[in-house]
N, C-alpha and C. Protein backbone atom coordinates (compact mmCIF):
# COMPACT_ATOMS: atom_id res chain seq x y z
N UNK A 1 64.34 84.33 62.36
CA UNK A 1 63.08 83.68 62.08
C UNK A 1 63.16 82.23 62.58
N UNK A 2 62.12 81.84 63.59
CA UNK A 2 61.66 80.24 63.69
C UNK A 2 60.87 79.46 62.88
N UNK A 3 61.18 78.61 62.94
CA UNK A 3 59.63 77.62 62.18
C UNK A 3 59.22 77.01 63.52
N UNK A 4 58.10 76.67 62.93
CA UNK A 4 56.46 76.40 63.91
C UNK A 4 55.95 75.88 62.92
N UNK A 5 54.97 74.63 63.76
CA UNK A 5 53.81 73.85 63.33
C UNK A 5 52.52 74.96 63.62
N UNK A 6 51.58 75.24 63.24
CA UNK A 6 50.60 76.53 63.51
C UNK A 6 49.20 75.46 63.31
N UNK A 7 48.66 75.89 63.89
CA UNK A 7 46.86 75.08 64.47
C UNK A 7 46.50 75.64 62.92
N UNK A 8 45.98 75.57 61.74
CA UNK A 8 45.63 75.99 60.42
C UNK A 8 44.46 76.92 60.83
N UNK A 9 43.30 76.53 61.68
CA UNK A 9 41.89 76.82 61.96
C UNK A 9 42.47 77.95 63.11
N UNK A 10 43.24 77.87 63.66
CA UNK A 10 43.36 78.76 64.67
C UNK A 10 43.94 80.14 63.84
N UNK A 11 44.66 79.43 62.93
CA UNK A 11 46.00 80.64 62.02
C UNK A 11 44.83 81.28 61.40
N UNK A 12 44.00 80.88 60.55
CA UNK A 12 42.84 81.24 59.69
C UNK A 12 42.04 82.41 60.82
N UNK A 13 41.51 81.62 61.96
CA UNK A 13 40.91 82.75 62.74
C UNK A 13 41.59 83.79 63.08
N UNK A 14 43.12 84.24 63.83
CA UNK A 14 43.68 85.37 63.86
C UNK A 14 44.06 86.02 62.67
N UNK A 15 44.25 85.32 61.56
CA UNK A 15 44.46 86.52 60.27
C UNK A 15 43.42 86.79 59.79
N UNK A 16 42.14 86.29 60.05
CA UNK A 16 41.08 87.69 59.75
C UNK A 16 41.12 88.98 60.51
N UNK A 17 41.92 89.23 61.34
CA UNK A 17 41.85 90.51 62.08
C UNK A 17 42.97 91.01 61.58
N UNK A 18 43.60 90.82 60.05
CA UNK A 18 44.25 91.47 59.61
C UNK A 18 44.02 91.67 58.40
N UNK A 19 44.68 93.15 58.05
CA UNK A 19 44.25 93.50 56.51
C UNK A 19 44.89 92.41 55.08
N UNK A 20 45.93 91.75 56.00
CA UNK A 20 46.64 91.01 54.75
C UNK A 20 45.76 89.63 54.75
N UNK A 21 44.45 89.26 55.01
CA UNK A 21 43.89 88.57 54.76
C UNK A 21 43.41 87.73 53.64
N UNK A 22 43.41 86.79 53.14
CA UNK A 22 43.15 86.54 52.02
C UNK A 22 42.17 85.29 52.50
N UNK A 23 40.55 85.73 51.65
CA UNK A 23 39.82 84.74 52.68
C UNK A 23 39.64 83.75 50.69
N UNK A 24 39.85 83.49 49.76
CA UNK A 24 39.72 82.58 49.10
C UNK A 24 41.11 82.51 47.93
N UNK A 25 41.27 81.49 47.53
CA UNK A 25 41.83 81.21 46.44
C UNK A 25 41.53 80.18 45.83
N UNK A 26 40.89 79.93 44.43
CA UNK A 26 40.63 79.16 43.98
C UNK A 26 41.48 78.68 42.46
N UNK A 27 42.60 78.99 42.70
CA UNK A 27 43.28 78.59 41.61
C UNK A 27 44.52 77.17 41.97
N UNK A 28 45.26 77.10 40.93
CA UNK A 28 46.09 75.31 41.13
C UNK A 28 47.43 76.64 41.97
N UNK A 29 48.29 75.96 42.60
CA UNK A 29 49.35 76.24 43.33
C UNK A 29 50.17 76.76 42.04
N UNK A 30 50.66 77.55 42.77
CA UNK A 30 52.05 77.68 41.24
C UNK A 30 53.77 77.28 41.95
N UNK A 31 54.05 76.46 40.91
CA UNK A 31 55.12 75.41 41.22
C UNK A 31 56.55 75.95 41.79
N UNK A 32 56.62 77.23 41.84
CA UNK A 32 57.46 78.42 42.60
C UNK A 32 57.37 78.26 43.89
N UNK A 33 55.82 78.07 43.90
CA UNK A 33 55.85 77.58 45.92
C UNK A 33 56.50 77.00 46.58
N UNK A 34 56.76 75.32 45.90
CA UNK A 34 57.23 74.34 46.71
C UNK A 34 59.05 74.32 46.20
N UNK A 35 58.93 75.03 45.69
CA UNK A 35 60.87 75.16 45.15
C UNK A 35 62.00 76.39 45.76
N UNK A 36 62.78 75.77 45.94
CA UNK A 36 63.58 76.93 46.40
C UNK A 36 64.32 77.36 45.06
N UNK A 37 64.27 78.57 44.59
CA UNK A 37 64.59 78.81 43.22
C UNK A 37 66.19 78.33 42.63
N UNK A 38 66.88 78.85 43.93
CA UNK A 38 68.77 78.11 43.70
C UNK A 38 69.09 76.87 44.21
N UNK A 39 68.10 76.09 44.92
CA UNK A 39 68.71 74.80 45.14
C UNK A 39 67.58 73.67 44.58
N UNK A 40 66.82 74.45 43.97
CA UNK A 40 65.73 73.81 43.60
C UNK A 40 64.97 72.65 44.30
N UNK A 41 65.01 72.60 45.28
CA UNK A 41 64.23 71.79 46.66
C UNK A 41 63.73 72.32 47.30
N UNK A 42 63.10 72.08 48.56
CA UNK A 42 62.35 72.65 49.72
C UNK A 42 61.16 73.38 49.38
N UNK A 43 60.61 73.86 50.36
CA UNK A 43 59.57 74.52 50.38
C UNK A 43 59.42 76.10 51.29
N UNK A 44 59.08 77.14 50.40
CA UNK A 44 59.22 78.60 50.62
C UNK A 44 57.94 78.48 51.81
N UNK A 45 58.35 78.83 53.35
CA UNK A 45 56.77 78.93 54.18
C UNK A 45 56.75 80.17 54.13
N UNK A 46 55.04 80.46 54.84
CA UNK A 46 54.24 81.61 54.97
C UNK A 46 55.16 82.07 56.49
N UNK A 47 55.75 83.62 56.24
CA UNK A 47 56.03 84.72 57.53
C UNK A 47 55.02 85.23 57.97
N UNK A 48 54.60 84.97 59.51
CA UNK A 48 53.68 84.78 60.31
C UNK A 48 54.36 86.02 61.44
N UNK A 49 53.58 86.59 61.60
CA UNK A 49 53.84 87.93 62.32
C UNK A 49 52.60 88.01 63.42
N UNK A 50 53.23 88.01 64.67
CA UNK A 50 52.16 87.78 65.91
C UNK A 50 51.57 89.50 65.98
N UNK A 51 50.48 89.70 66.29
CA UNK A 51 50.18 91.27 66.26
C UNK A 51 48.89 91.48 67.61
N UNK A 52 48.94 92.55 68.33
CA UNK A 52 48.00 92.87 69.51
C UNK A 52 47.76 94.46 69.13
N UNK A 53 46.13 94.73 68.78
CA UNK A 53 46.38 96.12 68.24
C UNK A 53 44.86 96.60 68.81
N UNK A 54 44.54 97.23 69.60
CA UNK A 54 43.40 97.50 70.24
C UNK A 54 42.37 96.31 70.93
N UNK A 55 43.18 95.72 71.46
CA UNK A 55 42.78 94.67 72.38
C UNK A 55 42.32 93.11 71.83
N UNK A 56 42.68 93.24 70.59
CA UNK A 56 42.46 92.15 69.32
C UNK A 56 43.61 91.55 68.88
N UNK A 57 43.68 90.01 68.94
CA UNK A 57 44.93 89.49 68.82
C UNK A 57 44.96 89.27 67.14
N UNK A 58 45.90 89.19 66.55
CA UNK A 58 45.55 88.89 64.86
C UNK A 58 46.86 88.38 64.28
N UNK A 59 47.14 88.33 63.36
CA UNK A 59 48.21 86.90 62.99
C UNK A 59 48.36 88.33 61.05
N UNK A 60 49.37 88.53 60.75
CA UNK A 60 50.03 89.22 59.61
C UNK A 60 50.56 88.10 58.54
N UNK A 61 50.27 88.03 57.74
CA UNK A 61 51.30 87.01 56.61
C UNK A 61 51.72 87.68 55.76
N UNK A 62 53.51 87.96 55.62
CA UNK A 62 53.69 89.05 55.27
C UNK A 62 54.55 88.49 54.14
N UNK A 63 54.48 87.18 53.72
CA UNK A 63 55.01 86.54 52.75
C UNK A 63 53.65 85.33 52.43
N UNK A 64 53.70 85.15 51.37
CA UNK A 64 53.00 83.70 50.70
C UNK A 64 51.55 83.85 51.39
N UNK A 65 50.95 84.75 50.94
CA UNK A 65 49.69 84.73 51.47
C UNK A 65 48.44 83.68 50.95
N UNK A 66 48.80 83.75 49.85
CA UNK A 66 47.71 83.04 48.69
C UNK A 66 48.34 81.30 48.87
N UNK A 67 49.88 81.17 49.03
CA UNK A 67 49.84 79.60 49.09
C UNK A 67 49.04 79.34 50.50
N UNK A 68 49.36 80.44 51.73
CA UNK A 68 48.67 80.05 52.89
C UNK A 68 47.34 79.34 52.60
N UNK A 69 46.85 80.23 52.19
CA UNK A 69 45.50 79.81 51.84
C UNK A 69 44.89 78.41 51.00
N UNK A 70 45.73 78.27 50.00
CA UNK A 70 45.73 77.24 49.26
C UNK A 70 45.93 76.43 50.52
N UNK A 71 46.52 75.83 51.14
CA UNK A 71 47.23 75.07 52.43
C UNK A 71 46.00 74.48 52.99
N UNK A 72 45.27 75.92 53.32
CA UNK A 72 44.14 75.66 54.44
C UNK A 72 42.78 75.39 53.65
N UNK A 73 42.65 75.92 52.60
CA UNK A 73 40.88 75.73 52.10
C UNK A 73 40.97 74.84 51.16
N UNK A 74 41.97 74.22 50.19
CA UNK A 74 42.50 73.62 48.90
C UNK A 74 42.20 72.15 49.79
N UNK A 75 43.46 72.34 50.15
CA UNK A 75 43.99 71.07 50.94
C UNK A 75 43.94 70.87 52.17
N UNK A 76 43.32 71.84 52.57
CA UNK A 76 42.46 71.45 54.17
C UNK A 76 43.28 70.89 55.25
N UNK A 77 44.57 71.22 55.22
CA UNK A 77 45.11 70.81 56.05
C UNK A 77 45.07 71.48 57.79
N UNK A 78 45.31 70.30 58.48
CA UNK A 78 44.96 70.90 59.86
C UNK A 78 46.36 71.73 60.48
N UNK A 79 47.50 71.36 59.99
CA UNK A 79 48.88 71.64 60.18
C UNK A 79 49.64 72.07 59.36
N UNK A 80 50.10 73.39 59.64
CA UNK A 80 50.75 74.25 58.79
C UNK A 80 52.42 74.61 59.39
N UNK A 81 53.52 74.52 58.58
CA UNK A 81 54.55 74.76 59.00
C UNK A 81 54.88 76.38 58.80
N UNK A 82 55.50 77.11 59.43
CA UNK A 82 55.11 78.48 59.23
C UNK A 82 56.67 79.06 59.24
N UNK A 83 57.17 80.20 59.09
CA UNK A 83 57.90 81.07 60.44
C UNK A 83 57.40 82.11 60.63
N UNK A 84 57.99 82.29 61.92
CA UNK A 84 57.43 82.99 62.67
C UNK A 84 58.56 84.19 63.42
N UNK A 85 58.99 84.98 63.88
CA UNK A 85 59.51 85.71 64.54
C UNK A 85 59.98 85.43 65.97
N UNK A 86 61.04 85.48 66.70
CA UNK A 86 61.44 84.46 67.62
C UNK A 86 60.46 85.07 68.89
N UNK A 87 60.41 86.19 69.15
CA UNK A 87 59.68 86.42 70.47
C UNK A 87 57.92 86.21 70.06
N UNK A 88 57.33 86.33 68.84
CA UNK A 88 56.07 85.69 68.51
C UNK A 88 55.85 84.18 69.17
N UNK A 89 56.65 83.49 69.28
CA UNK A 89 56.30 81.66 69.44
C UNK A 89 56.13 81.20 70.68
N UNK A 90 56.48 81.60 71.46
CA UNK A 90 55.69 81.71 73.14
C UNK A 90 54.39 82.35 72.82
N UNK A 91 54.66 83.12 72.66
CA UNK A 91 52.92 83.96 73.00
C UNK A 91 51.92 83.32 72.25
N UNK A 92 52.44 82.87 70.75
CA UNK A 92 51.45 81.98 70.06
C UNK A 92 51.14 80.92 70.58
N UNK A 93 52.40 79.95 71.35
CA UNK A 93 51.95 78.98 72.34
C UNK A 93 50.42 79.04 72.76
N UNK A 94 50.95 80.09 73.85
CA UNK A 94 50.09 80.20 74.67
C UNK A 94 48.58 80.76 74.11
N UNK A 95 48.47 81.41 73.00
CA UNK A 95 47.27 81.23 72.30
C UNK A 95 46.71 80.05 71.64
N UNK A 96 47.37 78.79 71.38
CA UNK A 96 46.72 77.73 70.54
C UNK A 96 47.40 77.78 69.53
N UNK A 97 47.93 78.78 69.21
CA UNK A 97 48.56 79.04 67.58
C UNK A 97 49.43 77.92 67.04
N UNK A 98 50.61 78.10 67.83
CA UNK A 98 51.99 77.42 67.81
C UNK A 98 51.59 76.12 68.50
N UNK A 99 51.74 74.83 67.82
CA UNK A 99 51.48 73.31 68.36
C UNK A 99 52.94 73.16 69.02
N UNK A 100 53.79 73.36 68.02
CA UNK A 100 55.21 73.39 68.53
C UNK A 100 56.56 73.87 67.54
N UNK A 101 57.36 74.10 67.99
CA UNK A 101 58.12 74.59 67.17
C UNK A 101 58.85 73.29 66.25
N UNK A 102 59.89 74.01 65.14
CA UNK A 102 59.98 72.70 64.32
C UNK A 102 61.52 72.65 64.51
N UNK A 103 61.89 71.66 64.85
CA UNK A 103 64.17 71.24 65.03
C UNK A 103 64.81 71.98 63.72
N UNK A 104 65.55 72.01 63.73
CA UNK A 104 66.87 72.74 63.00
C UNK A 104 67.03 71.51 62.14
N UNK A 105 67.23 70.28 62.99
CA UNK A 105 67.53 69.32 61.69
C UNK A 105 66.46 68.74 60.92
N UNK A 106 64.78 69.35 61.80
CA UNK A 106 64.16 68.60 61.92
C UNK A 106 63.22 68.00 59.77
N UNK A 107 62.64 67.33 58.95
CA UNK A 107 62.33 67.59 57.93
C UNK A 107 61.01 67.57 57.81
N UNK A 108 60.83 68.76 56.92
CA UNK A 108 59.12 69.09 57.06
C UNK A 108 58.59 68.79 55.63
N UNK A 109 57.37 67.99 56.05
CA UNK A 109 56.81 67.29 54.88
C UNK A 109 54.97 67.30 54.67
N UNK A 110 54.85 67.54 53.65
CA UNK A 110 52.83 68.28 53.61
C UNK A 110 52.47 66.76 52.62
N UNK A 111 51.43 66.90 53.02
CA UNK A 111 50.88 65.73 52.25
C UNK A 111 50.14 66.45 50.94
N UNK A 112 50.94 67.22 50.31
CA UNK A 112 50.76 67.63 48.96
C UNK A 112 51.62 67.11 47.57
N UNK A 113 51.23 66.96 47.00
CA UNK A 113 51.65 66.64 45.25
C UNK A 113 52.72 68.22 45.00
N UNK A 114 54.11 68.05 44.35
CA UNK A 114 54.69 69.03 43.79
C UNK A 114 53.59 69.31 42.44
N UNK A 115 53.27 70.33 42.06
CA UNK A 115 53.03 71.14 40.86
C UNK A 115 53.47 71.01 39.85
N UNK A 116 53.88 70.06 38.47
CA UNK A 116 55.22 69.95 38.01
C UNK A 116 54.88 71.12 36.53
């Protein structure tokens, strides 16, 4: 698995052409999201699965569907850190998807409040 920066508005448009769609959430985040349960830091991202299935490109979130969402309609953010699958991140490139991929050392930070 890679991480990727993902266009939010672009991510939103290809996962409606999938069933794992989740077009609202209107509840507070739950504080599980932003924690890694054994080191108790970091942040758990949304698995982003590139998909081409009768001539329709569409985007799978096959983890954290509902924080996705929170991300994009809550907090409106334009930039989403994702992973993604290693041969997915070219092709998303080249769709708009993928802004760019994210460094190994690199540290990823949302302009969100932890949940406490």
């Amino acid at each position: 698995m890679e991480l990727a920066w993902v266009n939010a508005s672009e991510l939103d448009r290809y996962w409606r052409n999938d069933d794992s769609y989740v077009c609202k959430y209107g509840k507070e985040p739950n504080s599980a999201w932003f924690v890694d349960r054994e080191k108790k830091d970091g942040l758990i991202l949304p698995e982003v699965i590139l998909l081409r299935k009768d001539g329709t490109t569409a985007v799978s979130i096959s983890a954290n569907r509902h924080r996705t969402r929170w991300l994009i309609s809550d907090k409106q953010l334009t930039e989403i850190p994702v992973g993604m699958r290693e041969g997915d991140i070219d092709a998303a490139i080249e769709l708009g998807l993928v802004i760019r991929r994210i460094a190994e050392d690199e540290a990823v930070n949302l302009p969100v409040k932890h949940p406490h």
